[in-house]
N, C-alpha and C. Protein backbone atom coordinates (compact mmCIF):
# COMPACT_ATOMS: atom_id res chain seq x y z
N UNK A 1 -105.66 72.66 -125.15
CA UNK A 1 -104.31 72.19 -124.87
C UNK A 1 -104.16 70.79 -125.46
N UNK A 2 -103.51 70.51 -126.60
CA UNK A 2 -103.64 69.58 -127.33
C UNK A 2 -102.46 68.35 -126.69
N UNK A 3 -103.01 67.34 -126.38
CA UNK A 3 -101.82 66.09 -126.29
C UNK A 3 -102.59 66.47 -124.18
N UNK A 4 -102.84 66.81 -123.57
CA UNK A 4 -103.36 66.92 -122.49
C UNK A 4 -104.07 66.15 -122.16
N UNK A 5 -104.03 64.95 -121.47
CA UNK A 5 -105.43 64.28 -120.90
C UNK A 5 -106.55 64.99 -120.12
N UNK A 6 -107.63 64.87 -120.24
CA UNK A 6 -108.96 65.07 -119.88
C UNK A 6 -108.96 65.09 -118.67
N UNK A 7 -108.19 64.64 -117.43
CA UNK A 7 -108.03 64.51 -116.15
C UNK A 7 -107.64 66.02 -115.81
N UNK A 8 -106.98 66.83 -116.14
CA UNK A 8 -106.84 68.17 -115.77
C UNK A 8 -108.36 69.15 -116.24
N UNK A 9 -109.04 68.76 -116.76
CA UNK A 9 -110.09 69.60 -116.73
C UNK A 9 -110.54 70.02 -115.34
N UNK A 10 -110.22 68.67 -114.35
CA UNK A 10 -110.68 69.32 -113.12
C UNK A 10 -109.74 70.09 -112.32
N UNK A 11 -108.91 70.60 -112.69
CA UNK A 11 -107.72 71.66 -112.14
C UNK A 11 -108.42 72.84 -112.46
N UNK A 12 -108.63 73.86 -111.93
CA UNK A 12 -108.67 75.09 -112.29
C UNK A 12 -107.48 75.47 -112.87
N UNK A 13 -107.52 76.58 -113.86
CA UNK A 13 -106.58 76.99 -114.25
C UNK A 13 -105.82 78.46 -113.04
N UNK A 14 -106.51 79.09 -112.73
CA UNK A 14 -105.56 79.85 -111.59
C UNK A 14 -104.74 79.19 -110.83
N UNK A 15 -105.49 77.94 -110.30
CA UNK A 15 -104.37 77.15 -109.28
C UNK A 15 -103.26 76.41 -110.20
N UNK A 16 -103.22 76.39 -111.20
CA UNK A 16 -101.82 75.97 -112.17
C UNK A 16 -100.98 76.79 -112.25
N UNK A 17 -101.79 78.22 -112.53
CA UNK A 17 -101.31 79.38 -112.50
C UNK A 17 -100.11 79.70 -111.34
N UNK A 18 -100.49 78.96 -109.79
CA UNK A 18 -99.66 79.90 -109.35
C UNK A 18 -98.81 78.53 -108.58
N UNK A 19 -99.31 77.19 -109.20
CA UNK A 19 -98.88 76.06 -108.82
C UNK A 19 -96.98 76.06 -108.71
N UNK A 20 -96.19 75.55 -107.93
CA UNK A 20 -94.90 75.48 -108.25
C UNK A 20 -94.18 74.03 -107.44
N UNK A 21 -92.90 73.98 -107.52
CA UNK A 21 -92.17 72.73 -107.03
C UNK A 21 -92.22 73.15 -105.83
N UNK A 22 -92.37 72.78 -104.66
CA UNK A 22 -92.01 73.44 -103.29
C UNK A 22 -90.72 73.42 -102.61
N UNK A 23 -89.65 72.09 -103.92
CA UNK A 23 -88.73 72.49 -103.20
C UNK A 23 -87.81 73.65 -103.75
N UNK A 24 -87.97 73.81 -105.32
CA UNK A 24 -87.02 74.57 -106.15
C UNK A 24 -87.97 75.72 -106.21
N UNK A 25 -89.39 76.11 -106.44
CA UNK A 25 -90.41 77.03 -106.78
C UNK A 25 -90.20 77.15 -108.10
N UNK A 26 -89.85 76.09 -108.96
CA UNK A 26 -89.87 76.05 -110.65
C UNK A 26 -91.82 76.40 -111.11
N UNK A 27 -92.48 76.96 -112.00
CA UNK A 27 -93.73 76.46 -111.67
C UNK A 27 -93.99 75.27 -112.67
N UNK A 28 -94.98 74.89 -112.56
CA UNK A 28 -95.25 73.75 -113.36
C UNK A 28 -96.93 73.38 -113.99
N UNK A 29 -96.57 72.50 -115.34
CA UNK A 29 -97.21 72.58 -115.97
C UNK A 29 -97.82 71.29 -116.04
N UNK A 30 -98.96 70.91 -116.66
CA UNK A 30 -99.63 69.82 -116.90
C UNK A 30 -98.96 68.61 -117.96
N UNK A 31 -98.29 67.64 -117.61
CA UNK A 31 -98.47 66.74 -117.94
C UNK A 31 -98.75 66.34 -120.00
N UNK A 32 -98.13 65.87 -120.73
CA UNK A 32 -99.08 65.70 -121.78
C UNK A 32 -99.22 64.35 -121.50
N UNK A 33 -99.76 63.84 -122.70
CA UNK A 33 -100.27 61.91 -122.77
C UNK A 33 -98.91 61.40 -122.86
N UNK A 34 -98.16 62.04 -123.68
CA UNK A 34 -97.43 61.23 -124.00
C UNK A 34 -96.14 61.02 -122.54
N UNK A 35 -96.17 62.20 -121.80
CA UNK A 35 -95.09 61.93 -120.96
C UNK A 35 -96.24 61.06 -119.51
N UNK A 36 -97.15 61.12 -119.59
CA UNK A 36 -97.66 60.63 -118.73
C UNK A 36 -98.06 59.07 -119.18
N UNK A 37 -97.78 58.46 -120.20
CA UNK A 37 -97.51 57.10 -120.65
C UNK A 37 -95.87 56.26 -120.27
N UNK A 38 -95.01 57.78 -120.23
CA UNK A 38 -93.59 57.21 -119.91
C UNK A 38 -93.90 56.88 -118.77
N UNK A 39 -94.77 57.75 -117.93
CA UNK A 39 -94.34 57.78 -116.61
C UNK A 39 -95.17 56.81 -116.12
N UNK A 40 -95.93 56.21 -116.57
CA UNK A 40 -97.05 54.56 -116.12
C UNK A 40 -96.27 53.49 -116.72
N UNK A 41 -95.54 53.62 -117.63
CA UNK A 41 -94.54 52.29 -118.13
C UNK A 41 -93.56 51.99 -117.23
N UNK A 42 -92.84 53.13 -116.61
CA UNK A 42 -92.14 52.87 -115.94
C UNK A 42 -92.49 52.17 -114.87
N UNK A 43 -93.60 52.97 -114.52
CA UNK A 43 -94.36 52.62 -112.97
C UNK A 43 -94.63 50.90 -112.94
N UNK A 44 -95.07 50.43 -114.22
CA UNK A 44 -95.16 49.33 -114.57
C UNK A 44 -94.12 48.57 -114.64
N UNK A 45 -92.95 49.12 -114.54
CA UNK A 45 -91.89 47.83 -114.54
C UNK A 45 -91.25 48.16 -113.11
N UNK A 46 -91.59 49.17 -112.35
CA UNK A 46 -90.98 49.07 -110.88
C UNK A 46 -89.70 49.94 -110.90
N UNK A 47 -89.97 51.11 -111.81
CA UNK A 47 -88.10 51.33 -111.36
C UNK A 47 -88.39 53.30 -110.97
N UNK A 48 -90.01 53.54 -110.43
CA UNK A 48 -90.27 54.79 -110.32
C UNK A 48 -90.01 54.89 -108.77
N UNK A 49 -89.23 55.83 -108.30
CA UNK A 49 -89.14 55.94 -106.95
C UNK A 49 -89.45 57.63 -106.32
N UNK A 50 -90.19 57.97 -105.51
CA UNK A 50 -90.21 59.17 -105.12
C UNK A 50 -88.97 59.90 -104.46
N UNK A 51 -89.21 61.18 -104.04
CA UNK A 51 -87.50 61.58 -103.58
C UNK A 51 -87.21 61.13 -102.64
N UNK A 52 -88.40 60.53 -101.51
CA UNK A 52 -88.47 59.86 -100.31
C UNK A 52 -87.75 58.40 -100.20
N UNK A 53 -87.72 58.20 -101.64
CA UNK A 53 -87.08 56.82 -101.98
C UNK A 53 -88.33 55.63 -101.97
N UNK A 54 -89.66 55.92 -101.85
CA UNK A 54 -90.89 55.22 -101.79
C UNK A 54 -91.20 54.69 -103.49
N UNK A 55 -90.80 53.38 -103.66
CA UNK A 55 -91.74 52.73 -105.01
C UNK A 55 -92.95 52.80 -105.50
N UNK A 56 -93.45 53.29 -106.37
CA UNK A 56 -94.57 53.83 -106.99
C UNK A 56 -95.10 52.82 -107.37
N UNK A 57 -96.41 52.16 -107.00
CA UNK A 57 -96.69 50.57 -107.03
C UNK A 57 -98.33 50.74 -108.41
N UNK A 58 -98.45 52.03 -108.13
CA UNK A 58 -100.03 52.22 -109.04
C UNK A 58 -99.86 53.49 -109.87
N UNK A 59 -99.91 53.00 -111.41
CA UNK A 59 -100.67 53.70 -112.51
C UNK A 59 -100.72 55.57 -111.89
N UNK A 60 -100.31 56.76 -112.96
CA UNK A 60 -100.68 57.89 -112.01
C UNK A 60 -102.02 58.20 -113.01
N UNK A 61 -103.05 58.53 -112.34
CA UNK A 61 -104.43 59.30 -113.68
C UNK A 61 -103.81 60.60 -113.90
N UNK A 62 -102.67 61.56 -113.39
CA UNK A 62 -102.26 62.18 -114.40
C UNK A 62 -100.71 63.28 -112.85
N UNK A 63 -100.66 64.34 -113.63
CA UNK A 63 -99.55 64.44 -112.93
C UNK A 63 -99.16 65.70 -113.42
N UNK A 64 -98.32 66.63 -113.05
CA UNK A 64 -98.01 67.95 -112.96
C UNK A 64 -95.79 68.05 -113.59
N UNK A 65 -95.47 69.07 -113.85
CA UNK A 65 -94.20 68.45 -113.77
C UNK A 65 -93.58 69.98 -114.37
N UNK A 66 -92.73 69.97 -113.22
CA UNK A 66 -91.68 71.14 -113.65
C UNK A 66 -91.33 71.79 -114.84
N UNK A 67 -91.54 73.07 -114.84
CA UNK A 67 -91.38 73.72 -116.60
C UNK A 67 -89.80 73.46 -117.00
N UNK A 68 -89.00 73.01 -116.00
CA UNK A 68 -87.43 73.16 -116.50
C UNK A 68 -87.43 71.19 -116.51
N UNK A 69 -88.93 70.22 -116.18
CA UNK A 69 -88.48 68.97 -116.74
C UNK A 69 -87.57 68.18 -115.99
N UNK A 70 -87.51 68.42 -114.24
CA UNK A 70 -87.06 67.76 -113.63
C UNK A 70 -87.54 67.09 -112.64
N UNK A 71 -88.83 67.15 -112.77
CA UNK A 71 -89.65 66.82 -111.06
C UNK A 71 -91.34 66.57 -111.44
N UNK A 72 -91.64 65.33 -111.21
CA UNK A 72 -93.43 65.22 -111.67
C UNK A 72 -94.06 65.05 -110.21
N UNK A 73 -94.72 65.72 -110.13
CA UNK A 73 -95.80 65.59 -109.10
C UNK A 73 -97.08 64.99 -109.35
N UNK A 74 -97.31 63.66 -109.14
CA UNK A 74 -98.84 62.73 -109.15
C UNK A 74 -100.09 63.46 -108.92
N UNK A 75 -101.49 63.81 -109.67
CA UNK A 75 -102.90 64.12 -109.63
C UNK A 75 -102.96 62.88 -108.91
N UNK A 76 -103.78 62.89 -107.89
CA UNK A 76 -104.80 61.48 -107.26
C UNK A 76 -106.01 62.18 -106.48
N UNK A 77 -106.91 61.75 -107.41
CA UNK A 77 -108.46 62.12 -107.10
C UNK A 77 -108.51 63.66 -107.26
N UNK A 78 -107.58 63.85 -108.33
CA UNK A 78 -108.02 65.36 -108.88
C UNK A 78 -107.48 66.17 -108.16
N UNK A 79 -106.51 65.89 -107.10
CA UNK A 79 -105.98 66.96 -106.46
C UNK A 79 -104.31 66.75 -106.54
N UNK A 80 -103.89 67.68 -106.88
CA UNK A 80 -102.07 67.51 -106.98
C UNK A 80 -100.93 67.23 -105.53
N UNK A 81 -100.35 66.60 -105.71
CA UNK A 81 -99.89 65.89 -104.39
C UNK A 81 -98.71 66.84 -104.30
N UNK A 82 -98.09 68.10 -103.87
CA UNK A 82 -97.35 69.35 -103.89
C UNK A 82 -96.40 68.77 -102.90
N UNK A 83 -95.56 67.82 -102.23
CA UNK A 83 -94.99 67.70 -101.62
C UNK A 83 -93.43 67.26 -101.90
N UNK A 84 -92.37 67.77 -101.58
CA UNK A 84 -90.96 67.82 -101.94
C UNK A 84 -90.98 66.57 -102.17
N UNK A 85 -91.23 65.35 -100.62
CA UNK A 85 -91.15 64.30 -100.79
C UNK A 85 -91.21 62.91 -101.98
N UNK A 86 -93.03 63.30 -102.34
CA UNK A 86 -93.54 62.61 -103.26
C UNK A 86 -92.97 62.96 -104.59
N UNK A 87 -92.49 63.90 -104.86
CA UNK A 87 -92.00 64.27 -106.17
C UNK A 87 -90.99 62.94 -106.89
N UNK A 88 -91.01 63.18 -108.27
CA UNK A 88 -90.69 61.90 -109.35
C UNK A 88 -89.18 62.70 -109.80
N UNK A 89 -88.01 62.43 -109.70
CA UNK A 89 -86.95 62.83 -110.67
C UNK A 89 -87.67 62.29 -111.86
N UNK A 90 -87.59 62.91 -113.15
CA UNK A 90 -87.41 62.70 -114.50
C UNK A 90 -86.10 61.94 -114.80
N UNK A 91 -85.52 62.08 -114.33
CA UNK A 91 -84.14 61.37 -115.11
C UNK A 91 -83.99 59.95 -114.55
N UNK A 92 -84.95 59.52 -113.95
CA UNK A 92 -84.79 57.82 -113.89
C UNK A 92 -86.11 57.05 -114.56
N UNK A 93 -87.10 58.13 -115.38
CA UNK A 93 -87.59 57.46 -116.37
C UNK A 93 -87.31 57.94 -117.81
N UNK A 94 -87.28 56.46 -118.60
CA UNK A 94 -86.93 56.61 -119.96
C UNK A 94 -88.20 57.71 -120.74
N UNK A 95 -87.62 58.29 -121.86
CA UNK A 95 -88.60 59.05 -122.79
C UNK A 95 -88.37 60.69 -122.33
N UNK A 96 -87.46 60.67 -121.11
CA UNK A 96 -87.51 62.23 -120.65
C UNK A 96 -86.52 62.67 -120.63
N UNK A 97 -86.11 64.15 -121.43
CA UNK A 97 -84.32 64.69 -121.39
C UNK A 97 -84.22 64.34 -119.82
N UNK A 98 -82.30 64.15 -120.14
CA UNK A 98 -81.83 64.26 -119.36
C UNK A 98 -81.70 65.45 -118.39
N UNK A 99 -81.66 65.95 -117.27
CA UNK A 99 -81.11 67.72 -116.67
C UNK A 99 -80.22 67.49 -117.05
């Protein structure tokens, strides 16, 4: 999987397989480098907020994100954080279509 960071090696692939948004059930896919650089720049200037409305204060090592490109879910310590809450809109960081 080319453009993929090395941090998903520790995902099994079945559990991607049947991985989805929990609030929409979109499923979702891994992350490449390059959208997972938007999404630490941003994080870096303070303007990433979860749906909870919680500021994203640290760097993600990698992250999951809706096949329709509206919703990133944070990897931390290799395990995917699946919760409606924690989820990232795409459309309040730069580098990602608009929905």
């Amino acid at each position: 999987m080319d453009g993929i960071p090395a941090t998903y090696a520790m995902i099994d692939r079945r559990l991607l397989d049947i991985l989805c948004c929990p609030a929409t059930r979109v499923p979702v896919r891994p992350l490449s480098a390059a959208e997972l650089e938007a999404l630490n720049r941003a994080i870096g200037e303070g303007s990433v907020r979860t749906e909870a409305g919680s500021t994203l204060k640290t760097a993600a090592a990698g992250g999951l994100i809706t096949r329709d490109g509206r919703t990133i879910y944070r990897i931390e310590d290799d395990i995917p954080v699946m919760l409606a809450d924690e989820g990232v809109a795409t459309a309040q960081i730069g580098g990602f279509p608009k929905p």
